[in-house]
N, C-alpha and C. Protein backbone atom coordinates (compact mmCIF):
# COMPACT_ATOMS: atom_id res chain seq x y z
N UNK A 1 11.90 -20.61 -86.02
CA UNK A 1 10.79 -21.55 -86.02
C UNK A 1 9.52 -20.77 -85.67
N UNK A 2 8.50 -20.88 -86.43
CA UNK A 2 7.31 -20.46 -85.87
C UNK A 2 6.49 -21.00 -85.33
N UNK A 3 5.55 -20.63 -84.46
CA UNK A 3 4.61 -20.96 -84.14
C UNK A 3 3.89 -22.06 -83.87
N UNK A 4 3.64 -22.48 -85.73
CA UNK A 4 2.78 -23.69 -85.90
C UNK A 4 4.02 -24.45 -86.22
N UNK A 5 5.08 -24.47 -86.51
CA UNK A 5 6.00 -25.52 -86.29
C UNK A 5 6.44 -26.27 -85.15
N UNK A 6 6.62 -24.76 -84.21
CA UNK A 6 6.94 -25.40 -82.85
C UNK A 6 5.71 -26.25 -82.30
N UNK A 7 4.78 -25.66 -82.12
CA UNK A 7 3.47 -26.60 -81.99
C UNK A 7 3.56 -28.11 -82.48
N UNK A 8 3.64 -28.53 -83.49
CA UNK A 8 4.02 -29.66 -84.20
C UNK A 8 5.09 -30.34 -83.62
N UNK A 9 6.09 -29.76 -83.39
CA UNK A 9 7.46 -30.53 -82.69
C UNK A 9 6.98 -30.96 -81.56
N UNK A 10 6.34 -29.85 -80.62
CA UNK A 10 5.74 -30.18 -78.92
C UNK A 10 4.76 -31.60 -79.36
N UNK A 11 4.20 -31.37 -80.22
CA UNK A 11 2.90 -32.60 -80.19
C UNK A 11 3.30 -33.98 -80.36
N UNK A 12 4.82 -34.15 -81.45
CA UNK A 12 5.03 -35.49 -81.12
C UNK A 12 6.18 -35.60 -80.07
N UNK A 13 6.22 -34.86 -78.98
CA UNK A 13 7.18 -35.19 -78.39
C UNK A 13 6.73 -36.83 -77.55
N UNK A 14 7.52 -37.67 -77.60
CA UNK A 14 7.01 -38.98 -76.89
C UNK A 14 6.48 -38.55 -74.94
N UNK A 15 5.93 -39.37 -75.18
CA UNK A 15 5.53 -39.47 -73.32
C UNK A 15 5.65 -40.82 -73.27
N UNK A 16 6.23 -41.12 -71.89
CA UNK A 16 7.04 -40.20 -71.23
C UNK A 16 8.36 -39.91 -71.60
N UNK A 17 8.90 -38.44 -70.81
CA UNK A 17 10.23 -38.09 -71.47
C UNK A 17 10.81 -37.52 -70.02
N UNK A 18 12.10 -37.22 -70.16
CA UNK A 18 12.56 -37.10 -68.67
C UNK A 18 12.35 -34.94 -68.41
N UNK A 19 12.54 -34.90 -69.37
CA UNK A 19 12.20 -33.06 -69.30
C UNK A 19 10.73 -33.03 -68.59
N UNK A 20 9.94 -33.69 -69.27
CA UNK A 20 7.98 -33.44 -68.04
C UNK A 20 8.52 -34.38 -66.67
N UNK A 21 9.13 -35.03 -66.97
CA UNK A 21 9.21 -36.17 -65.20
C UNK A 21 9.82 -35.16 -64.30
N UNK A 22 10.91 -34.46 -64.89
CA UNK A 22 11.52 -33.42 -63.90
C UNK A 22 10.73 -32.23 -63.87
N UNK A 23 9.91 -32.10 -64.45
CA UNK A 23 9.37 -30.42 -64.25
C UNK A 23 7.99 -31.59 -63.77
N UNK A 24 7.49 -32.40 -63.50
CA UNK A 24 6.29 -32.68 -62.65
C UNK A 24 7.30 -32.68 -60.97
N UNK A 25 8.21 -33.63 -61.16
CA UNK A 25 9.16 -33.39 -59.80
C UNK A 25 9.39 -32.23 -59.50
N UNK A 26 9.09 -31.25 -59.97
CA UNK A 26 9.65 -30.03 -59.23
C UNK A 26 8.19 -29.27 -59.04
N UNK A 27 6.92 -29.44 -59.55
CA UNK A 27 5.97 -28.81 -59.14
C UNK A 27 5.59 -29.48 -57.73
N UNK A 28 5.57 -30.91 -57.80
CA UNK A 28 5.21 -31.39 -56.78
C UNK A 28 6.28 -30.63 -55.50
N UNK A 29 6.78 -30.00 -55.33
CA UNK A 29 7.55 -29.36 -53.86
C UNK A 29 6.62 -28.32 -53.78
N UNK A 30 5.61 -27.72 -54.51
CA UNK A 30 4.57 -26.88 -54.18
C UNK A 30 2.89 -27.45 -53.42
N UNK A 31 3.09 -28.53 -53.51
CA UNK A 31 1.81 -29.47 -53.29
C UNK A 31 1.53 -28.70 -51.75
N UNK A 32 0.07 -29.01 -50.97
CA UNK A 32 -0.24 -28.19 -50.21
C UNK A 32 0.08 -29.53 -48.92
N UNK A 33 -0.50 -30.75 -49.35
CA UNK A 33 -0.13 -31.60 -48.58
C UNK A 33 0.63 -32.61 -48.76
N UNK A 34 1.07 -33.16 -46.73
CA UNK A 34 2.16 -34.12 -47.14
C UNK A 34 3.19 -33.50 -47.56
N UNK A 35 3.74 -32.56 -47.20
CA UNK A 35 4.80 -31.88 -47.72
C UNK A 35 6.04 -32.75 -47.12
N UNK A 36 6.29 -33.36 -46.23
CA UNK A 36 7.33 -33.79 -45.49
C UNK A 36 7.61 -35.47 -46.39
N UNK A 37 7.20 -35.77 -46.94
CA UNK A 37 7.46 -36.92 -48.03
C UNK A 37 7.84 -36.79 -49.35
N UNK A 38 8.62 -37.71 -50.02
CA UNK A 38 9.51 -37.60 -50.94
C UNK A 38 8.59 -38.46 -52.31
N UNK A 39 7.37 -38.00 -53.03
CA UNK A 39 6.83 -38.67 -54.00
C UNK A 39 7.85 -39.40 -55.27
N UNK A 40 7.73 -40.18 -55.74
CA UNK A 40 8.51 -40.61 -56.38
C UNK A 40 7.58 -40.27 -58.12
N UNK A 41 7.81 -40.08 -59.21
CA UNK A 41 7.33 -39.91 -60.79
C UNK A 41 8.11 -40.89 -61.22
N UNK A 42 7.47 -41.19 -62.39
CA UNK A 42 7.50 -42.94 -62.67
C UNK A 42 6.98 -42.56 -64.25
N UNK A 43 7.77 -42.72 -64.83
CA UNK A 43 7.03 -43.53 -66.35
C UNK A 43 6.72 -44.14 -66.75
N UNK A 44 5.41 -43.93 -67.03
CA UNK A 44 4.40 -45.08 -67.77
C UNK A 44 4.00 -45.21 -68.87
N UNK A 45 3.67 -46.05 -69.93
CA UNK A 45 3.03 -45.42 -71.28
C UNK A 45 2.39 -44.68 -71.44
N UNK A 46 2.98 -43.58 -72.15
CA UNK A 46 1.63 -42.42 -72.31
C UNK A 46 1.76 -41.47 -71.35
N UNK A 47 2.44 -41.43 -70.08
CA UNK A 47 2.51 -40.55 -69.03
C UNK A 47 2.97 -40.51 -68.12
N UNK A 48 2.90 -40.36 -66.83
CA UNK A 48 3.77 -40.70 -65.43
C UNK A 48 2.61 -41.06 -64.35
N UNK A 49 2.93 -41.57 -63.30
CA UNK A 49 2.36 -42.28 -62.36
C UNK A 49 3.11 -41.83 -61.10
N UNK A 50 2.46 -41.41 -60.74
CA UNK A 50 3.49 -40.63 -58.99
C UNK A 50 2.89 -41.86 -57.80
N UNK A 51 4.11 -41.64 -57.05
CA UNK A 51 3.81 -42.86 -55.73
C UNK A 51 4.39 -42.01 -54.85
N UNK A 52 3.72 -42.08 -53.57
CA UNK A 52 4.78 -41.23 -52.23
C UNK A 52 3.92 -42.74 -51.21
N UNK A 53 4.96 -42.59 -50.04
CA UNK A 53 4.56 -43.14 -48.99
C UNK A 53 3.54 -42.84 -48.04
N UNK A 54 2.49 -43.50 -47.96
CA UNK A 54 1.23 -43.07 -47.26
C UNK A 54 1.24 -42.64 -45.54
N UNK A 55 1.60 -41.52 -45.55
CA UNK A 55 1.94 -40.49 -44.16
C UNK A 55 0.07 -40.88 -43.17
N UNK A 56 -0.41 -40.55 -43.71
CA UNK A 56 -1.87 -40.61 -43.05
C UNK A 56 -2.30 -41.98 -42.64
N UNK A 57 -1.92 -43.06 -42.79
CA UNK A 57 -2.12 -44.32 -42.88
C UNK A 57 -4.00 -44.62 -42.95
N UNK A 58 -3.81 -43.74 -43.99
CA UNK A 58 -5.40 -44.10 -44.43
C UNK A 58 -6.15 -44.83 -45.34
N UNK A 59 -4.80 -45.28 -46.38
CA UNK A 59 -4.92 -45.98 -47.12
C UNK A 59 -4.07 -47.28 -46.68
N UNK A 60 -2.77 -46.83 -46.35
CA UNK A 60 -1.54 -48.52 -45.76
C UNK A 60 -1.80 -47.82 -43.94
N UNK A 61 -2.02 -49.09 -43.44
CA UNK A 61 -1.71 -48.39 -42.35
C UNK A 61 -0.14 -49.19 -41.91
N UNK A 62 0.35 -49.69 -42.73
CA UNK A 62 2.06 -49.73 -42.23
C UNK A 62 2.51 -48.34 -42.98
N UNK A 63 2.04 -47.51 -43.79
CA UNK A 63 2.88 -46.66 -44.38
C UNK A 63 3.67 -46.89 -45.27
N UNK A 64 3.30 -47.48 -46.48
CA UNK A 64 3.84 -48.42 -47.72
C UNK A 64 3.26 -47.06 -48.44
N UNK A 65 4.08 -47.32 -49.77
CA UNK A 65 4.07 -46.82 -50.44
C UNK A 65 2.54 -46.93 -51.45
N UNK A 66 1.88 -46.01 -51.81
CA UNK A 66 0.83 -46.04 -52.26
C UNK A 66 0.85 -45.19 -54.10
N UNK A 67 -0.02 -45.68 -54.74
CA UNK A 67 -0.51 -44.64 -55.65
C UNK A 67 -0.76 -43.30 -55.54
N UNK A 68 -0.58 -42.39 -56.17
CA UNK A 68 -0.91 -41.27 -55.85
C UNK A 68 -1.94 -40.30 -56.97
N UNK A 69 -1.19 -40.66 -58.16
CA UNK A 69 -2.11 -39.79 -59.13
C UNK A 69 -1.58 -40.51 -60.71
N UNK A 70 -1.97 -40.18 -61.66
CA UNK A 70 -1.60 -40.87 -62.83
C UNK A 70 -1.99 -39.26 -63.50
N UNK A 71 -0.52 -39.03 -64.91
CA UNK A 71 -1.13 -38.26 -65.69
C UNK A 71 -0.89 -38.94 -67.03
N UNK A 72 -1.84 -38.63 -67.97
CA UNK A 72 -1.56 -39.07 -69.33
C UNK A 72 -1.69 -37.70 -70.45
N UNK A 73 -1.03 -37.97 -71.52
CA UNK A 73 -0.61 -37.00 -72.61
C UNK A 73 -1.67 -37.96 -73.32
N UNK A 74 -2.55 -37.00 -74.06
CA UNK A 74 -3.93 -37.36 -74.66
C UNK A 74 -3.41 -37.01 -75.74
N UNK A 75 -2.78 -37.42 -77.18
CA UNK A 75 -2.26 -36.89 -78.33
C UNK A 75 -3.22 -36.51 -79.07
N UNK A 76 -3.85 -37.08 -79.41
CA UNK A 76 -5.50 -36.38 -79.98
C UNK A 76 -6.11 -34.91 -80.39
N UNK A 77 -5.77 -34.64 -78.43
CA UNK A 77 -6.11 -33.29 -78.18
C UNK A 77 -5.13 -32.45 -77.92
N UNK A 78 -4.10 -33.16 -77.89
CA UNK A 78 -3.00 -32.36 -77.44
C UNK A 78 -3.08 -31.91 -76.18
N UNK A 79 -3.93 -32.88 -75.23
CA UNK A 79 -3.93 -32.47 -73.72
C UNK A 79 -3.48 -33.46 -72.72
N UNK A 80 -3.61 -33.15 -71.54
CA UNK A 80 -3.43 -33.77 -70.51
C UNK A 80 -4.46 -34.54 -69.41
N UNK A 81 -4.88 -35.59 -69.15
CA UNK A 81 -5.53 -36.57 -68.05
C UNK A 81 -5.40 -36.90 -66.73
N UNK A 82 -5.55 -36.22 -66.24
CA UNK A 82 -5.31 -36.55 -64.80
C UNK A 82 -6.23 -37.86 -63.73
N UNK A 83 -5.98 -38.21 -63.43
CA UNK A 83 -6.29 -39.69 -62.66
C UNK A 83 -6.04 -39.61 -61.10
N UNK A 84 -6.95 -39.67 -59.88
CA UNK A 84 -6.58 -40.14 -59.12
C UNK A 84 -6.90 -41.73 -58.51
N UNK A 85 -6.20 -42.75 -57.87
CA UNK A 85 -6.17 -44.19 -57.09
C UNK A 85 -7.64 -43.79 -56.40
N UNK A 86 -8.43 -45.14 -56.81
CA UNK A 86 -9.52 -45.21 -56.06
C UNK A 86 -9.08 -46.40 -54.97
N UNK A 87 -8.45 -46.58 -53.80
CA UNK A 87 -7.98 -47.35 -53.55
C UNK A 87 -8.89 -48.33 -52.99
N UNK A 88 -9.85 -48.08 -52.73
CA UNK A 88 -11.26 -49.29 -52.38
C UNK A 88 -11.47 -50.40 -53.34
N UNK A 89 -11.32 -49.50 -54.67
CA UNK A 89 -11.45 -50.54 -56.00
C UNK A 89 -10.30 -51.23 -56.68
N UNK A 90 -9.41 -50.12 -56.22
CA UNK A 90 -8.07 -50.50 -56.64
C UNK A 90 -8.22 -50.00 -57.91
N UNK A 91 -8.71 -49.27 -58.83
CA UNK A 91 -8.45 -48.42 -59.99
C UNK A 91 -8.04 -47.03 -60.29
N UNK A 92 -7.78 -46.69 -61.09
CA UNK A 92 -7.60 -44.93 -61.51
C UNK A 92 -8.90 -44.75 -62.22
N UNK A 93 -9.55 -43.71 -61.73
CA UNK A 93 -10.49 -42.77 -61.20
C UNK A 93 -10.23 -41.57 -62.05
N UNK A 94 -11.12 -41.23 -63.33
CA UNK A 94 -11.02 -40.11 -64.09
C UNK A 94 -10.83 -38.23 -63.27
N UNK A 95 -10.46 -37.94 -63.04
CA UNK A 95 -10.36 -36.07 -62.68
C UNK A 95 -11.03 -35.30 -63.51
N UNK A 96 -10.19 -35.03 -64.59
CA UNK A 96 -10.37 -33.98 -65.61
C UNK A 96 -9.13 -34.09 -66.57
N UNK A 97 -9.75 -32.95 -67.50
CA UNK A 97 -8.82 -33.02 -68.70
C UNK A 97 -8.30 -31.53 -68.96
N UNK A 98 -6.65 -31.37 -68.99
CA UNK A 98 -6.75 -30.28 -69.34
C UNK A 98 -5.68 -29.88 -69.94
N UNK A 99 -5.74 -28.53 -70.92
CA UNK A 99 -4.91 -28.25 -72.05
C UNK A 99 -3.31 -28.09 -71.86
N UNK A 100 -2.92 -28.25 -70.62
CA UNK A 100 -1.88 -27.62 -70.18
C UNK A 100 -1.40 -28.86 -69.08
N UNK A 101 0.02 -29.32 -69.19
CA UNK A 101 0.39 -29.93 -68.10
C UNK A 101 0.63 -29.41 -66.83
N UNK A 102 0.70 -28.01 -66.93
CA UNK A 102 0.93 -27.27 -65.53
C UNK A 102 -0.38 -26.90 -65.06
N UNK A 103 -1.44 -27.09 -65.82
CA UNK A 103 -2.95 -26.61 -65.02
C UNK A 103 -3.38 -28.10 -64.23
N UNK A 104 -2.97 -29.25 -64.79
CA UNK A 104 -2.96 -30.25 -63.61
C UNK A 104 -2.76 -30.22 -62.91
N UNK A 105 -1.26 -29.94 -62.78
CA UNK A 105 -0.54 -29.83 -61.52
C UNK A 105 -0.55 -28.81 -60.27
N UNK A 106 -1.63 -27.70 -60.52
CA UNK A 106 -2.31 -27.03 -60.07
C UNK A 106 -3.26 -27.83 -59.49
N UNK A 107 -3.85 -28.80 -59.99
CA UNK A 107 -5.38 -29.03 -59.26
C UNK A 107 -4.39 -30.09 -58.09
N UNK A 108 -3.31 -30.63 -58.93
CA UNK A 108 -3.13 -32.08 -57.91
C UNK A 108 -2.19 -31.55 -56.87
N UNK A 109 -1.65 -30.15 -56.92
CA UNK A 109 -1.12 -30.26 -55.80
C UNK A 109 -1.82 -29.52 -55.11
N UNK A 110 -2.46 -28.83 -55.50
CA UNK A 110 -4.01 -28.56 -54.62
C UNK A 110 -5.05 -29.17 -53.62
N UNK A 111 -5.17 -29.99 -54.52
CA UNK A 111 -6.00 -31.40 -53.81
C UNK A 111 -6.86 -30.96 -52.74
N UNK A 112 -8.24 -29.80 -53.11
CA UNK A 112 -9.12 -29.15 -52.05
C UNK A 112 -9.58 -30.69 -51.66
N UNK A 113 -10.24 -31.47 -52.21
CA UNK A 113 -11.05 -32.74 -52.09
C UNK A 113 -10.67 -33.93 -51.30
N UNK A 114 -8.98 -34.05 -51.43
CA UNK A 114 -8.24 -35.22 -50.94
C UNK A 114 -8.38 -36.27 -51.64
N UNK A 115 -8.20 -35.90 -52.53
CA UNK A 115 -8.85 -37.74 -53.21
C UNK A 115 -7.23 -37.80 -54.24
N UNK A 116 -6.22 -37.17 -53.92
CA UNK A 116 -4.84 -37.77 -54.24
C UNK A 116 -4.06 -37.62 -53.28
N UNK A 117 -3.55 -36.78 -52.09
CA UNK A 117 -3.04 -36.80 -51.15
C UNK A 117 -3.80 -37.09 -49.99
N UNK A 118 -3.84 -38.38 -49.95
CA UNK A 118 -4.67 -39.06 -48.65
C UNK A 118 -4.17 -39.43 -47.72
């Protein structure tokens, strides 16, 4: 297979699929914070939706389970959307866009800002 075939196969792969749910589950054990909680990935149309239990009680202060981040597969571009919970408004909150599902997961388990691990 070459190249531009394989390319083509990757592009209609459906989202969500359980091969990205498990390789987002396994980046998230690199996340910088909140390490001691068990996030849960979730399929949604178009992408996954992560939830962990709110450790900081800054958002629940019983420590309920909260939103955490939303990603979407942009078919278009053949990229990725990242979203974090505005939880004041109660919406998802644009990030960025980017070519690679693992360069998300870089920023989100990064999270210099806090505005997904709160």
């Amino acid at each position: 297979m070459d190249a531009a075939t394989h390319m083509a196969a990757v592009a209609r792969l459906p989202h969500p699929n359980e091969f990205d749910r498990r390789r987002i589950e396994r980046a998230l054990l690199a996340r910088e914070r909140y390490r001691y909680v068990a996030p849960r990935v979730l399929p949604v149309t178009g992408g996954y939706r992560i939830e962990s239990p709110c450790c900081s009680r800054n958002i629940d202060a019983e420590g309920g389970v909260i939103d955490v981040a939303l990603i979407e597969y942009h078919a278009e571009t053949q990229g990725w959307r990242l979203y974090h919970k505005n939880h004041t408004q109660g919406a998802w909150a644009f990030e960025n866009s980017y070519n690679r599902l693992s360069e998300a997961l870089v920023q989100l388990n990064a999270d210099p800002e806090r505005k997904f691990w709160q």
